[in-house]
PDB file of N, CA and C in Angstrom:
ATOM      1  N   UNK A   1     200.540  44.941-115.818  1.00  0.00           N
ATOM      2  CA  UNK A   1     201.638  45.814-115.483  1.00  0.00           C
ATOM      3  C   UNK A   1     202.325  46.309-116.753  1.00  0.00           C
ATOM      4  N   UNK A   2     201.806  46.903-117.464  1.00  0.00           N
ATOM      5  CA  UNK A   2     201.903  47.287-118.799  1.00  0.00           C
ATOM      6  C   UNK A   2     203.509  48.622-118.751  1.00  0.00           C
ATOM      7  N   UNK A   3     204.169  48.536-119.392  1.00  0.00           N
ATOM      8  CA  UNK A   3     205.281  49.470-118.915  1.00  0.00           C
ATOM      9  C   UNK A   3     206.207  49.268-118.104  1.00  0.00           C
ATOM     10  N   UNK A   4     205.897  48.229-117.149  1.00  0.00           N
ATOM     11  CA  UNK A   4     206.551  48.501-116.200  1.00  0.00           C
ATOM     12  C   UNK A   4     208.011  46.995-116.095  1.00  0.00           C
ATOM     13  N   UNK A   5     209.123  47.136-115.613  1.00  0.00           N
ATOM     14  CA  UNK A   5     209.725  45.558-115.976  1.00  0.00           C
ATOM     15  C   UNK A   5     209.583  45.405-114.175  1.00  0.00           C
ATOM     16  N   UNK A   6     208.885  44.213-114.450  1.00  0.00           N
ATOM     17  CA  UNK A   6     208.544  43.663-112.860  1.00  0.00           C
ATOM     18  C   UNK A   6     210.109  43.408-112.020  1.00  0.00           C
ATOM     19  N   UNK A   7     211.111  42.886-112.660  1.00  0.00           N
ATOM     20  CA  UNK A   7     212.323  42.347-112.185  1.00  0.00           C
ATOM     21  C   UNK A   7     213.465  43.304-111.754  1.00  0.00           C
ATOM     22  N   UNK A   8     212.956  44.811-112.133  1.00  0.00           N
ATOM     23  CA  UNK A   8     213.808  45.663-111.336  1.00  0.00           C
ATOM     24  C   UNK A   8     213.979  46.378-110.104  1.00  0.00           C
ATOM     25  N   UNK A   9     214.979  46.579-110.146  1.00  0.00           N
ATOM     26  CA  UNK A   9     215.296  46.504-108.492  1.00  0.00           C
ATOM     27  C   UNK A   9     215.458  47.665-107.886  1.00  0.00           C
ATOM     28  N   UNK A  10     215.142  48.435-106.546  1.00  0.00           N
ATOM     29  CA  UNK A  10     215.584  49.678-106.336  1.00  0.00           C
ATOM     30  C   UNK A  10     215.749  49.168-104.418  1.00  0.00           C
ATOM     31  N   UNK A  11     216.567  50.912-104.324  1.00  0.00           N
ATOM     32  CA  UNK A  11     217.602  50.804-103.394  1.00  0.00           C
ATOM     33  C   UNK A  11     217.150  52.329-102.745  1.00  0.00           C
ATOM     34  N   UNK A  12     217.019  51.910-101.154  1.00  0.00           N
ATOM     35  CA  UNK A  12     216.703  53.936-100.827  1.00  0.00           C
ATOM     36  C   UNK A  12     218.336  54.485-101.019  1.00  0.00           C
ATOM     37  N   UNK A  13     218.369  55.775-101.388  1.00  0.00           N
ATOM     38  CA  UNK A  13     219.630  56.368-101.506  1.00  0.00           C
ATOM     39  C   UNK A  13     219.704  56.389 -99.737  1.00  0.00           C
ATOM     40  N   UNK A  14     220.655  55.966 -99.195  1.00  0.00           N
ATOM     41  CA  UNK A  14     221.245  55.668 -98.104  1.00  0.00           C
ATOM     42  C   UNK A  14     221.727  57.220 -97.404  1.00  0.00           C
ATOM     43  N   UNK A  15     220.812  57.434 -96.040  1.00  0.00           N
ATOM     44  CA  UNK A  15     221.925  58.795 -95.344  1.00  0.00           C
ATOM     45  C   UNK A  15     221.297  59.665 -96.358  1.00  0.00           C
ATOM     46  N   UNK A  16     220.789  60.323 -97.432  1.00  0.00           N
ATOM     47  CA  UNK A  16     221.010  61.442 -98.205  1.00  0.00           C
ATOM     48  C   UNK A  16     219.742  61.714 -98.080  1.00  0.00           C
ATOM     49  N   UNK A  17     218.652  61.402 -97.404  1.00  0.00           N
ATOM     50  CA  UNK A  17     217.664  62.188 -97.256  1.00  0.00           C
ATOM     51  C   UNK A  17     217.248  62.103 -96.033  1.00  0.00           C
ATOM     52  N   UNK A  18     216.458  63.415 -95.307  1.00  0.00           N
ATOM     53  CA  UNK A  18     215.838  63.930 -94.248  1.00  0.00           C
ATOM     54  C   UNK A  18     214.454  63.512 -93.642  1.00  0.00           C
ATOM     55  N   UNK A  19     213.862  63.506 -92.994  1.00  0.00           N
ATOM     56  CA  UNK A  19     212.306  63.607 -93.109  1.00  0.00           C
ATOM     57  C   UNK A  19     211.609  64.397 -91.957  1.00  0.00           C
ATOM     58  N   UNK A  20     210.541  65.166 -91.993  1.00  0.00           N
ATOM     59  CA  UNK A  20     209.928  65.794 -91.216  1.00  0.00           C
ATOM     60  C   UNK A  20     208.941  65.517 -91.641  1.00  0.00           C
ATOM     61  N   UNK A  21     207.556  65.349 -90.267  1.00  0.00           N
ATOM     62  CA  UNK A  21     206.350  64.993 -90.147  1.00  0.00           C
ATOM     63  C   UNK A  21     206.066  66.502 -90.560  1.00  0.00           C
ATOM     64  N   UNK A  22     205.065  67.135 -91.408  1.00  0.00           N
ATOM     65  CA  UNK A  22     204.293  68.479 -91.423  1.00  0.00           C
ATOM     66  C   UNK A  22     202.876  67.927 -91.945  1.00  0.00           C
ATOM     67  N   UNK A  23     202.152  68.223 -90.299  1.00  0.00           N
ATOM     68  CA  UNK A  23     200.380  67.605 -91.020  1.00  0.00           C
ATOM     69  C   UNK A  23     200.368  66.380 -91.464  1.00  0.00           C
ATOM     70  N   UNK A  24     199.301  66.184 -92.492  1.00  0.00           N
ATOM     71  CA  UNK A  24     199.610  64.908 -93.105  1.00  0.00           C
ATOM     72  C   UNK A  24     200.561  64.818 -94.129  1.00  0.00           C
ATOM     73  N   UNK A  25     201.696  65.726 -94.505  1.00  0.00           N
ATOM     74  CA  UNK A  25     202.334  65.794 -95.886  1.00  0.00           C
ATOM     75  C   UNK A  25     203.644  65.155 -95.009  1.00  0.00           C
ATOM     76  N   UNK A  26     204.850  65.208 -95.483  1.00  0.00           N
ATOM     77  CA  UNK A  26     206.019  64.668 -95.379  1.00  0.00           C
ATOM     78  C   UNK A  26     207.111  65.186 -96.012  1.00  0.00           C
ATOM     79  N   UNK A  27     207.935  65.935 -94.830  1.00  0.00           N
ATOM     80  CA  UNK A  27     208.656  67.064 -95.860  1.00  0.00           C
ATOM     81  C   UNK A  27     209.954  66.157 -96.299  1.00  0.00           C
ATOM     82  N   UNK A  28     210.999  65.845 -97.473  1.00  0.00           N
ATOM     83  CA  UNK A  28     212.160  65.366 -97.723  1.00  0.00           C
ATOM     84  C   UNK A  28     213.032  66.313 -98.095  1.00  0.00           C
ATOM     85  N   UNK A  29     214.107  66.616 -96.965  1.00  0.00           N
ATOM     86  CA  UNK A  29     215.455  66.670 -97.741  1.00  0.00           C
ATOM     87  C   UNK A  29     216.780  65.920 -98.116  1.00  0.00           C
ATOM     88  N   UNK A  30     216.634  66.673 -99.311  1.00  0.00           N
ATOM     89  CA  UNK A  30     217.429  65.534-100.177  1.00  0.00           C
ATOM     90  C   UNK A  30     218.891  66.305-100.266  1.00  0.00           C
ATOM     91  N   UNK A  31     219.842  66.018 -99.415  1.00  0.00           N
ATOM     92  CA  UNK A  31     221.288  66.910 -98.899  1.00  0.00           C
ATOM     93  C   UNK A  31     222.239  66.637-100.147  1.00  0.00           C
ATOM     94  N   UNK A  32     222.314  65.638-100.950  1.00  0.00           N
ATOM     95  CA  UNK A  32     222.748  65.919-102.325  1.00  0.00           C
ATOM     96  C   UNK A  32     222.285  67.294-103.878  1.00  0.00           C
ATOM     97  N   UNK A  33     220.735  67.406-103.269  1.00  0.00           N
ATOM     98  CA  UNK A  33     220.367  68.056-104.353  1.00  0.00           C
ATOM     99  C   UNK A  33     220.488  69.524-103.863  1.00  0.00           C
ATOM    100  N   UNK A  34     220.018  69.683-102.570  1.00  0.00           N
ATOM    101  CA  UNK A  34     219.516  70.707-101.842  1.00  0.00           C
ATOM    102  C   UNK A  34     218.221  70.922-101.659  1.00  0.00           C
ATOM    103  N   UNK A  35     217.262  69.800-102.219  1.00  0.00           N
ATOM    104  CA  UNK A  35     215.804  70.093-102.819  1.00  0.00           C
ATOM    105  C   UNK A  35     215.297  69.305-101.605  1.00  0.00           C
ATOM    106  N   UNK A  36     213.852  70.246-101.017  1.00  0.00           N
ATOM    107  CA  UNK A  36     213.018  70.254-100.281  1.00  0.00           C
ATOM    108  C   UNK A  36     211.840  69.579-100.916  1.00  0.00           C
ATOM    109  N   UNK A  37     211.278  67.929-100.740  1.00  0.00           N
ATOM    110  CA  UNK A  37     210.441  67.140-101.708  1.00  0.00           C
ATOM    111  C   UNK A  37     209.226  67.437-100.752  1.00  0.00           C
ATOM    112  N   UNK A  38     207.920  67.622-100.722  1.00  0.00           N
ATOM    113  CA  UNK A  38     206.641  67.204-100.304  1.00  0.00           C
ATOM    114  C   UNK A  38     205.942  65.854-100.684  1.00  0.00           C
ATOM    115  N   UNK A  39     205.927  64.929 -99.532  1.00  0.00           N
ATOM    116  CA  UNK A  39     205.379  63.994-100.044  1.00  0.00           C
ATOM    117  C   UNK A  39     203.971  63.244 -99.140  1.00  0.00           C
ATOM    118  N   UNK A  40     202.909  62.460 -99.863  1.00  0.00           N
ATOM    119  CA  UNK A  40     202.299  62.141 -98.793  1.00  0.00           C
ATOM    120  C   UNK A  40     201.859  60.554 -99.042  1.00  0.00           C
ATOM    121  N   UNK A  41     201.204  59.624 -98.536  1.00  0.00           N
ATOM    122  CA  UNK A  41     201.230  58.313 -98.355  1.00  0.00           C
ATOM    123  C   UNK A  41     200.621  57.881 -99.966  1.00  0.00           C
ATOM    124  N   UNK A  42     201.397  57.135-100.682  1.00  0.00           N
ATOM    125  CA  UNK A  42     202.540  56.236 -99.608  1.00  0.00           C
ATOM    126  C   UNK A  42     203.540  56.031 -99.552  1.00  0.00           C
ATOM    127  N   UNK A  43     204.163  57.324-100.322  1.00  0.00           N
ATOM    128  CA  UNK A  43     205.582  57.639-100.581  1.00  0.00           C
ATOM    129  C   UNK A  43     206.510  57.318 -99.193  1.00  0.00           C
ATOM    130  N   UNK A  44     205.908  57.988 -98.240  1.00  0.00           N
ATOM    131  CA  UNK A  44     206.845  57.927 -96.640  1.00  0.00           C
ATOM    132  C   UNK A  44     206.714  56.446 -96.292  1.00  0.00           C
ATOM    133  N   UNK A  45     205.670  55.555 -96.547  1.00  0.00           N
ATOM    134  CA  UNK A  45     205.560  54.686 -96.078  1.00  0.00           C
ATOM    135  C   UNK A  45     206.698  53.429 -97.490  1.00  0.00           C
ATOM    136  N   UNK A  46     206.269  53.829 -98.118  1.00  0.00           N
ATOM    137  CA  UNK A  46     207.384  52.992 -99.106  1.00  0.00           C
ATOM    138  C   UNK A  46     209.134  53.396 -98.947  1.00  0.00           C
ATOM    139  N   UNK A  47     209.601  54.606 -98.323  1.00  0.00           N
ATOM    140  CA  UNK A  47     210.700  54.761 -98.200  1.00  0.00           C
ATOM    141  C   UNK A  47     211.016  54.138 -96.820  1.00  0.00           C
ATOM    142  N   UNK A  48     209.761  54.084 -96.309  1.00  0.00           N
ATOM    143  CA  UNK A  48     210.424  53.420 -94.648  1.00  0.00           C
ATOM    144  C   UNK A  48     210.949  51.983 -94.979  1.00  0.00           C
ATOM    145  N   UNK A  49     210.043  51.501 -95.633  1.00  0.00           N
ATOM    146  CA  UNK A  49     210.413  49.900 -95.774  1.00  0.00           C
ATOM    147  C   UNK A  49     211.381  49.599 -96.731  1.00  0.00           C
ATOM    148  N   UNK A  50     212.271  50.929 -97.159  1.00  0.00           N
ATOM    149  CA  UNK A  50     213.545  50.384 -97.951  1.00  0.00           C
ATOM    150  C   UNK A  50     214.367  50.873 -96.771  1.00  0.00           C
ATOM    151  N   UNK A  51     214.657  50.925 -95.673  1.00  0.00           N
ATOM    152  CA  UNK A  51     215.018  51.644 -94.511  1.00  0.00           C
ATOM    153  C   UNK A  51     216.666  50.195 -94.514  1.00  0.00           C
ATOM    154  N   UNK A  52     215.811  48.772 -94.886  1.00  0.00           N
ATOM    155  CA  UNK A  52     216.899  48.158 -94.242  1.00  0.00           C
ATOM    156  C   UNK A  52     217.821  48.033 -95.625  1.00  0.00           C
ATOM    157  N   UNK A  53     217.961  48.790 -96.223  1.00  0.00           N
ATOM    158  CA  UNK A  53     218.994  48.594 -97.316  1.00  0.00           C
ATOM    159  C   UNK A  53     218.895  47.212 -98.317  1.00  0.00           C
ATOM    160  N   UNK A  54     217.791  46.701 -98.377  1.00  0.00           N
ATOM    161  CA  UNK A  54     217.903  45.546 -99.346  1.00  0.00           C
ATOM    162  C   UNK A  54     217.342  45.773-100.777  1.00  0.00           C
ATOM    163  N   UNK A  55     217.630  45.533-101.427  1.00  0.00           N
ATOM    164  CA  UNK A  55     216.953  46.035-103.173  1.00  0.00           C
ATOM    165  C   UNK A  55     215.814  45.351-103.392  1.00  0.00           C
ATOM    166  N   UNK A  56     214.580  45.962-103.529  1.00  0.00           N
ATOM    167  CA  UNK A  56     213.826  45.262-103.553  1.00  0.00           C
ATOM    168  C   UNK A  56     212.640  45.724-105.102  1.00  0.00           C
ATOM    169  N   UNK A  57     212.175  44.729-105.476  1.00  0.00           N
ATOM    170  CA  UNK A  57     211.122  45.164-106.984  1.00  0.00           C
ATOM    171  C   UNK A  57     210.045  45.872-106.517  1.00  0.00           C
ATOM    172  N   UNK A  58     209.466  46.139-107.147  1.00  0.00           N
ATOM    173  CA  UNK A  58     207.962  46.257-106.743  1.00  0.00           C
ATOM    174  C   UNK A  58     206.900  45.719-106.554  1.00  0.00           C
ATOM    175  N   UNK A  59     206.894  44.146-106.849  1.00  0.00           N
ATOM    176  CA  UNK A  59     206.257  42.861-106.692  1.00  0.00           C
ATOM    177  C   UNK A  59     206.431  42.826-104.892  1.00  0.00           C
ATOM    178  N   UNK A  60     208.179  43.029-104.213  1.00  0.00           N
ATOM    179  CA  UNK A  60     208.823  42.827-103.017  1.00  0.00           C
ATOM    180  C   UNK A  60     207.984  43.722-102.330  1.00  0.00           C
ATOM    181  N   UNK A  61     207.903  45.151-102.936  1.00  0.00           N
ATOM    182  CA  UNK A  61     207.124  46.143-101.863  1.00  0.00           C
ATOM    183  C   UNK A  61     206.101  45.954-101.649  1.00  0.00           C
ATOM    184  N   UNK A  62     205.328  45.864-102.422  1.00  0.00           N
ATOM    185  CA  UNK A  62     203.689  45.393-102.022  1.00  0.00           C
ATOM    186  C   UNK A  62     204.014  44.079-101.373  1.00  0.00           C
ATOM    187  N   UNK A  63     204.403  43.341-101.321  1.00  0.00           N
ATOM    188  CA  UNK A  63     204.305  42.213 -99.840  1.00  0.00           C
ATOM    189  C   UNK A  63     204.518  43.114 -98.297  1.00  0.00           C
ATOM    190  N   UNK A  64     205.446  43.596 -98.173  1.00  0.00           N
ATOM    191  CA  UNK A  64     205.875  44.429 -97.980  1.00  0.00           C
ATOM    192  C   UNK A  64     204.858  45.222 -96.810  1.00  0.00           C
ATOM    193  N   UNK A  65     204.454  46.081 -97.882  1.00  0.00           N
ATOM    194  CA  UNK A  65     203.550  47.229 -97.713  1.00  0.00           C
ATOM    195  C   UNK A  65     202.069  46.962 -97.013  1.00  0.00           C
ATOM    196  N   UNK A  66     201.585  45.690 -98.002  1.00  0.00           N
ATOM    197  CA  UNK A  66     200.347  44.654 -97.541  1.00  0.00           C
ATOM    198  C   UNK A  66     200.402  43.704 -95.822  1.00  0.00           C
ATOM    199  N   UNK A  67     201.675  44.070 -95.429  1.00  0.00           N
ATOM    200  CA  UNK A  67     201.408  43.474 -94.198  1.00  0.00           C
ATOM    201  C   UNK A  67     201.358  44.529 -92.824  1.00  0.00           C
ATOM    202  N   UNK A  68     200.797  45.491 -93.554  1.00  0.00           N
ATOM    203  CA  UNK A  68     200.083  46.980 -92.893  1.00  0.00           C
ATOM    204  C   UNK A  68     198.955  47.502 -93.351  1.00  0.00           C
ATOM    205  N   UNK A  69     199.001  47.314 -94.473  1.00  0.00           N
ATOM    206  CA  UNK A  69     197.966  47.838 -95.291  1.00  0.00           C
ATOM    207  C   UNK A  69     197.395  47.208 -96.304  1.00  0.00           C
ATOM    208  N   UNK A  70     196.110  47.235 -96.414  1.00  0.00           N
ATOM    209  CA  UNK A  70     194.969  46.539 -97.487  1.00  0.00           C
ATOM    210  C   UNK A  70     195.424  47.058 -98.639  1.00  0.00           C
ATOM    211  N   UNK A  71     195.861  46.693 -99.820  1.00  0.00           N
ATOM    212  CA  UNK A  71     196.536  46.463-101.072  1.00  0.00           C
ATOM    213  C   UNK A  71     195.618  46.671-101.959  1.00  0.00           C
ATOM    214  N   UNK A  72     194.126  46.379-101.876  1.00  0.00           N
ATOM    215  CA  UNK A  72     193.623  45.910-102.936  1.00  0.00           C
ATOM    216  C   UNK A  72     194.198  44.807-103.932  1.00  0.00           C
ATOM    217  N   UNK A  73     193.892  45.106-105.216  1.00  0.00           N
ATOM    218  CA  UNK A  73     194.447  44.079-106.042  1.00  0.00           C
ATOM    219  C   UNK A  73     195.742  43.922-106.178  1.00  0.00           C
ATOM    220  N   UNK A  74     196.340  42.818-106.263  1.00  0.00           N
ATOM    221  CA  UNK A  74     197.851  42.844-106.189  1.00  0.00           C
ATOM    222  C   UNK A  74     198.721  43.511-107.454  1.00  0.00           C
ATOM    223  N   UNK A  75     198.145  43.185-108.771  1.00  0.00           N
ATOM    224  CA  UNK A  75     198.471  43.504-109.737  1.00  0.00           C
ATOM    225  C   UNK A  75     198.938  45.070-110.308  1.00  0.00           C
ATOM    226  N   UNK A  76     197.261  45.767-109.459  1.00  0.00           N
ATOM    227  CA  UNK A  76     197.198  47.062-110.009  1.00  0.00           C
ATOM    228  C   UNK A  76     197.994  47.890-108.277  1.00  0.00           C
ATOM    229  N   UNK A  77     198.232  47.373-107.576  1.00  0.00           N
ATOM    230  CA  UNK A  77     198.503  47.694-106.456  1.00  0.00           C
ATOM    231  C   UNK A  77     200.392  48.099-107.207  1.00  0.00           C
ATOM    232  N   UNK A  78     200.836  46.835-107.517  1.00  0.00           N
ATOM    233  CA  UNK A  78     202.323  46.663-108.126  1.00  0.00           C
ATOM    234  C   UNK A  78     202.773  47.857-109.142  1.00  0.00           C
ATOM    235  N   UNK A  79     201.413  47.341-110.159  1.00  0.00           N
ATOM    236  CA  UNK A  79     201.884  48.745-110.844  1.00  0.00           C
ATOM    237  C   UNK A  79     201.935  50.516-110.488  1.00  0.00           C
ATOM    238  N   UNK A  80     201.295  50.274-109.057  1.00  0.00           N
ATOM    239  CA  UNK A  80     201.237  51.924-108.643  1.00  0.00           C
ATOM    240  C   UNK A  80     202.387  52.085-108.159  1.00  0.00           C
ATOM    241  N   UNK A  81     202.722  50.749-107.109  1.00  0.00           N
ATOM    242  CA  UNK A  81     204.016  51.130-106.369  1.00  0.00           C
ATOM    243  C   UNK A  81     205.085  50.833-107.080  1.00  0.00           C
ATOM    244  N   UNK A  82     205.171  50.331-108.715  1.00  0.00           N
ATOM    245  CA  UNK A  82     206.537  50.838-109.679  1.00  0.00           C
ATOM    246  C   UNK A  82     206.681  52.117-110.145  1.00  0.00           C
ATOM    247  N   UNK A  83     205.432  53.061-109.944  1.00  0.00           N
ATOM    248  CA  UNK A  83     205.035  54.044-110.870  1.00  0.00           C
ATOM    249  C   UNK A  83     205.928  55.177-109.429  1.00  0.00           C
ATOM    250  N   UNK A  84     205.443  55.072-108.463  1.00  0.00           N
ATOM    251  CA  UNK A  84     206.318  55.631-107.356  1.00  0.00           C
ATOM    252  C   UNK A  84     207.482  55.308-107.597  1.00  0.00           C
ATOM    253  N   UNK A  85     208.485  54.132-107.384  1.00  0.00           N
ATOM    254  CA  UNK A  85     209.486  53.698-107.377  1.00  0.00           C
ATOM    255  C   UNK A  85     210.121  54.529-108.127  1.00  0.00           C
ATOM    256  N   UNK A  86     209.523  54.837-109.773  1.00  0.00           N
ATOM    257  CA  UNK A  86     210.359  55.115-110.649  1.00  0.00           C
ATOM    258  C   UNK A  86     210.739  56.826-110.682  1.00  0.00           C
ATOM    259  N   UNK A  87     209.205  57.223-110.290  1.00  0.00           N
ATOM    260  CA  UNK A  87     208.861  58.907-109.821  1.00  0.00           C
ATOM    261  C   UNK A  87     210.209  59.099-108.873  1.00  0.00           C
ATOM    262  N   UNK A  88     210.158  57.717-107.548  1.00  0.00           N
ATOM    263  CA  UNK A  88     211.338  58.915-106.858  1.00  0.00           C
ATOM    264  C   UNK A  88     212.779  58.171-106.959  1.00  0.00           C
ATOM    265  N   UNK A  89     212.995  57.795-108.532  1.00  0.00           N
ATOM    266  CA  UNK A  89     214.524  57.635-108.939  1.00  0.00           C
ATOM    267  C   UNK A  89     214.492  59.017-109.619  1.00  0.00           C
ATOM    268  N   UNK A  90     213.639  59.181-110.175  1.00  0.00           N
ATOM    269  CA  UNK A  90     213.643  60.578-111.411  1.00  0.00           C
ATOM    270  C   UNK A  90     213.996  61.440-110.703  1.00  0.00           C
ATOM    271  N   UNK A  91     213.472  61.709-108.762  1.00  0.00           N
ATOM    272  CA  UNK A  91     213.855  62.600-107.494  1.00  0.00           C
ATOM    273  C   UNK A  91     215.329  62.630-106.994  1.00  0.00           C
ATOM    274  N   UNK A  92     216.028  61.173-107.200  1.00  0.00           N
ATOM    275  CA  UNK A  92     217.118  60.951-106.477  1.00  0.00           C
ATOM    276  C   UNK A  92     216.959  60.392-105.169  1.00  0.00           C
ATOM    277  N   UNK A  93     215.886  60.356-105.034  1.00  0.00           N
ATOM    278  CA  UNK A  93     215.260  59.204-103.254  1.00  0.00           C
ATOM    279  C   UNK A  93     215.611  58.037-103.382  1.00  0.00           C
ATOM    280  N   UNK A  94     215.720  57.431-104.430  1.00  0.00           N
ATOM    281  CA  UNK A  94     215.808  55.886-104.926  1.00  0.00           C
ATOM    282  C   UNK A  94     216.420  55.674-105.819  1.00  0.00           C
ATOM    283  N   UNK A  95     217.319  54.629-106.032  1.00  0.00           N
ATOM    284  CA  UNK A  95     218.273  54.469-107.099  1.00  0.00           C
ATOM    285  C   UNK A  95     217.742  53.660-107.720  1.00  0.00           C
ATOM    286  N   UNK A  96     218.021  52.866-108.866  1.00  0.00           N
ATOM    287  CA  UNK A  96     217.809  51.196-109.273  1.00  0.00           C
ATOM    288  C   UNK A  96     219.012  50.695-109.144  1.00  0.00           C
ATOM    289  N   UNK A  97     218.888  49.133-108.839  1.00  0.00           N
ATOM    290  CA  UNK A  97     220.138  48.607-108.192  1.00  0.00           C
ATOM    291  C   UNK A  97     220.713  47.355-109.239  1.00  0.00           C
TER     292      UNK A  97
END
């Protein structure tokens, strides 16, 4: 997990974004920015499971995530879903907490 600090924490921005099913994509609005995000798996599926407001790492999500879905390796699995995490703080979808 080269880059990445395993021990940080993120938070869905609460209420401030939208979602619509379109096809397989996933439309987000984000009512702070005004910005219309396109997203597709496993972005929708990682924002659902911050749904209950708890801060969780990215070590937390892939448990998480893996009890729906085959993970592959845990390691390189972690580092994808920090690499998201951090993509949608840079969006405003996700804070760090």
């Amino acid at each position: 997990m080269t880059g990445v600090d395993g021990n940080r924490r993120y938070c869905r921005d609460g209420g401030a974004v939208t979602s619509r099913l379109l096809d397989d994509i996933v439309l987000l609005y984000h009512y702070r920015s005004g910005q219309t995000h396109m997203v597709i798996s496993p972005v929708p599926e990682i924002l659902d499971r911050m749904a209950d407001g708890v801060a969780v790492t990215a070590q937390d999500m892939q448990g998480r995530l893996a009890l729906d879905f085959d993970m592959g390796q845990e390691l390189d699995a972690v580092a994808e879903i920090a690499a998201h995490l951090e993509a949608l703080v840079d969006l405003g979808l996700v804070r760090a907490a």
